[in-house]
N, C-alpha and C. Protein backbone atom coordinates (compact mmCIF):
# COMPACT_ATOMS: atom_id res chain seq x y z
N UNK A 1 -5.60 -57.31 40.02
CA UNK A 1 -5.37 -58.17 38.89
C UNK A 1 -3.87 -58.22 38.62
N UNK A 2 -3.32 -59.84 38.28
CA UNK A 2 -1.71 -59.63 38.33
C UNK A 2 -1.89 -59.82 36.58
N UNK A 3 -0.72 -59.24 35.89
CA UNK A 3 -0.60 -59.59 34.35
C UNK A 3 0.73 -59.74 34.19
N UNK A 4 0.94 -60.54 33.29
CA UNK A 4 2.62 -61.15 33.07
C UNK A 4 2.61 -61.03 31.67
N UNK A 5 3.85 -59.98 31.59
CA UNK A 5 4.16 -59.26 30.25
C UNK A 5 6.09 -59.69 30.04
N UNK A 6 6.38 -60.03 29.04
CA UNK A 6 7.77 -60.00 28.55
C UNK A 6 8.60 -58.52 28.95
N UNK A 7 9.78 -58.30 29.61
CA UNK A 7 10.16 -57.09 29.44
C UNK A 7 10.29 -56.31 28.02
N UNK A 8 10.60 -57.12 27.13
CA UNK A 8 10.71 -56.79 25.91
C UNK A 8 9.51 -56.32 24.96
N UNK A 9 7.80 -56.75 25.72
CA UNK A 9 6.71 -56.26 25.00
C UNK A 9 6.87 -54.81 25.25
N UNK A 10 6.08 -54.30 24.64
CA UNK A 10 5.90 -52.66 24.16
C UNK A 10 4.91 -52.24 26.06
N UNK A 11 5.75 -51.42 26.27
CA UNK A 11 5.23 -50.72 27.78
C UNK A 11 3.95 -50.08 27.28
N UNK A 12 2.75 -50.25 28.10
CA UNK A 12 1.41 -49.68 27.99
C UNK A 12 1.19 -49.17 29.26
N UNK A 13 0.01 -48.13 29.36
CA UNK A 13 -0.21 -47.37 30.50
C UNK A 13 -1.34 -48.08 31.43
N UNK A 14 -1.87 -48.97 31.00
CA UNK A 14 -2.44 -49.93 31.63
C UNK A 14 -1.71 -51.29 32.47
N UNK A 15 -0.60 -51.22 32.13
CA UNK A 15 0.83 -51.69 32.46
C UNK A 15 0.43 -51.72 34.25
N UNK A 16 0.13 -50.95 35.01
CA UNK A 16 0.20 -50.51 36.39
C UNK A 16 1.70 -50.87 36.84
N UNK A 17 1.45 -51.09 38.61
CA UNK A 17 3.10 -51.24 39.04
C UNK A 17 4.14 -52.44 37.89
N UNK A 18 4.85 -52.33 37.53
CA UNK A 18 5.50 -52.83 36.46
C UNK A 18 7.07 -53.57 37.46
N UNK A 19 6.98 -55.28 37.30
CA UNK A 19 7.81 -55.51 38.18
C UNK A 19 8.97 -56.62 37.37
N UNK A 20 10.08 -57.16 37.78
CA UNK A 20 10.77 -57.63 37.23
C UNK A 20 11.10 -58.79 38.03
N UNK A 21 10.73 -60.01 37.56
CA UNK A 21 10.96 -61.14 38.62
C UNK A 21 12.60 -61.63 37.72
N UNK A 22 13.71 -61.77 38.22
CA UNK A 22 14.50 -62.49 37.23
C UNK A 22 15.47 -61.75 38.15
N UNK A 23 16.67 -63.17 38.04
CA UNK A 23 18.09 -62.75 39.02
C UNK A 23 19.35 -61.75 37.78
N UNK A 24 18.91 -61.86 36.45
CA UNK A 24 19.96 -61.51 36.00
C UNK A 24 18.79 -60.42 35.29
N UNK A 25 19.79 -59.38 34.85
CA UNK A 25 19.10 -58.58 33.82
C UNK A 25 18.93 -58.88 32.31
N UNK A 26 18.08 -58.45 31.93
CA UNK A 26 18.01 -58.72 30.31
C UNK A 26 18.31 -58.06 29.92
N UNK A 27 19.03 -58.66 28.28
CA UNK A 27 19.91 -57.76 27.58
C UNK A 27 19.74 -57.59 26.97
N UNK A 28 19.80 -55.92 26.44
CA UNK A 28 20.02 -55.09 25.34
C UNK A 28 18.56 -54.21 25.89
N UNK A 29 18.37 -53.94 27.44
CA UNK A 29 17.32 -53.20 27.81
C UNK A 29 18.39 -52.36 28.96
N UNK A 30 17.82 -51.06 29.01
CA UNK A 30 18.59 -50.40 29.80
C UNK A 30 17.54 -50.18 31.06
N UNK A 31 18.02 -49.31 32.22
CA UNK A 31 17.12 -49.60 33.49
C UNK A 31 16.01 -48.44 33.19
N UNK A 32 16.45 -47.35 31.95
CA UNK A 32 15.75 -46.23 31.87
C UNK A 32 14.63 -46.57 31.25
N UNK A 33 14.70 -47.43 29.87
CA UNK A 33 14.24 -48.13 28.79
C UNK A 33 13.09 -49.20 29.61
N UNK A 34 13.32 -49.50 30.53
CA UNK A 34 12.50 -50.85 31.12
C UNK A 34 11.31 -50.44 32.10
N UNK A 35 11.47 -48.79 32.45
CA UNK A 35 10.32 -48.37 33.39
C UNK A 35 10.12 -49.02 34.35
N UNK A 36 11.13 -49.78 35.16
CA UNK A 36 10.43 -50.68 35.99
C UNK A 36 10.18 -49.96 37.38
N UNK A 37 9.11 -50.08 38.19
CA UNK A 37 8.69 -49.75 39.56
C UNK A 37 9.48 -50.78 40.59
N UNK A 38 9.94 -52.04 40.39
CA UNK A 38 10.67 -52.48 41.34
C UNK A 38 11.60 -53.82 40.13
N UNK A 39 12.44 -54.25 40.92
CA UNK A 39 13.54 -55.56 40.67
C UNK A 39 13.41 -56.75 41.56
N UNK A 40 12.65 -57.41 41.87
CA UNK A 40 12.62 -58.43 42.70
C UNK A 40 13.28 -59.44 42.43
N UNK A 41 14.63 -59.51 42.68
CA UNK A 41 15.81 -60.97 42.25
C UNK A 41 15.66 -62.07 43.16
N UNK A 42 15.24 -61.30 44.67
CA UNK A 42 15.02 -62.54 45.81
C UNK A 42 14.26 -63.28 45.59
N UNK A 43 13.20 -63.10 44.60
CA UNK A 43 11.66 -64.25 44.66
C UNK A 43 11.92 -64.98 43.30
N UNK A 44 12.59 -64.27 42.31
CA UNK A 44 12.66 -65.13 41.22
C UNK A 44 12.88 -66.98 41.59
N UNK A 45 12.68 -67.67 40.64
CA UNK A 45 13.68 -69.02 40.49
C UNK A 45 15.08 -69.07 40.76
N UNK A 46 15.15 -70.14 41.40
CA UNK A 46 16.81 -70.05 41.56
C UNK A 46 17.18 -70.97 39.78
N UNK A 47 18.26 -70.97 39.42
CA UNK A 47 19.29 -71.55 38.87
C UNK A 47 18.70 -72.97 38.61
N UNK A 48 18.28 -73.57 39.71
CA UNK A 48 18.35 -74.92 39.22
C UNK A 48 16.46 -75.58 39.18
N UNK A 49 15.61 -74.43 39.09
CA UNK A 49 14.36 -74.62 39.00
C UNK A 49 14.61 -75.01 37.59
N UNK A 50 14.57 -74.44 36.67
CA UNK A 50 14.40 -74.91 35.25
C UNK A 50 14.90 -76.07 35.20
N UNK A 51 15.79 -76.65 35.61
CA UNK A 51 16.37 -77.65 35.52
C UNK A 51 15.60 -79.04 35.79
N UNK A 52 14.52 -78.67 36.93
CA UNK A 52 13.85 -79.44 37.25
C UNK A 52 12.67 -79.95 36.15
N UNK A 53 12.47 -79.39 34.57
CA UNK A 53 11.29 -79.59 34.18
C UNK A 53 11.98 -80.38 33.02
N UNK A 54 11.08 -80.92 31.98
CA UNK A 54 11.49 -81.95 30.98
C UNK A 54 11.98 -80.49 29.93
N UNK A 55 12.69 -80.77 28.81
CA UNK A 55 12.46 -80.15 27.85
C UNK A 55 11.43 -79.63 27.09
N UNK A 56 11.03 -78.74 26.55
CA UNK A 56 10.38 -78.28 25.60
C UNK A 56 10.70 -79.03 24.19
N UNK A 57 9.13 -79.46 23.78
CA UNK A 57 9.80 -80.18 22.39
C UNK A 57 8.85 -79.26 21.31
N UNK A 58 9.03 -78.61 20.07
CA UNK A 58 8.71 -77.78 19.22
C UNK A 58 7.45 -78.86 18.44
């Protein structure tokens, strides 16, 4: 089962391998603080994926 959690939600032990798709780090999390089992920057989106979608309208 895959689950997609915010780095910023509260770490649970049901959590399992805990991974980080994203080329830059997020801030105001440290690498100790984030528990992560791996960093995968190669698979993330590049730069200009977002770019490709319409705006978000509220």
């Amino acid at each position: 089962m895959l689950k997609q959690k915010r780095i910023y939600d509260q770490i649970e032990t049901s959590d399992g391998y805990r991974m980080l798709v994203d080329r830059l780090w997020p801030r105001g999390i440290s690498k100790e603080k984030a528990k992560l089992d791996s960093w995968e920057k190669n698979i993330a989106p590049t730069n200009e994926t977002p770019k490709s979608f319409p705006p978000r309208r509220n």
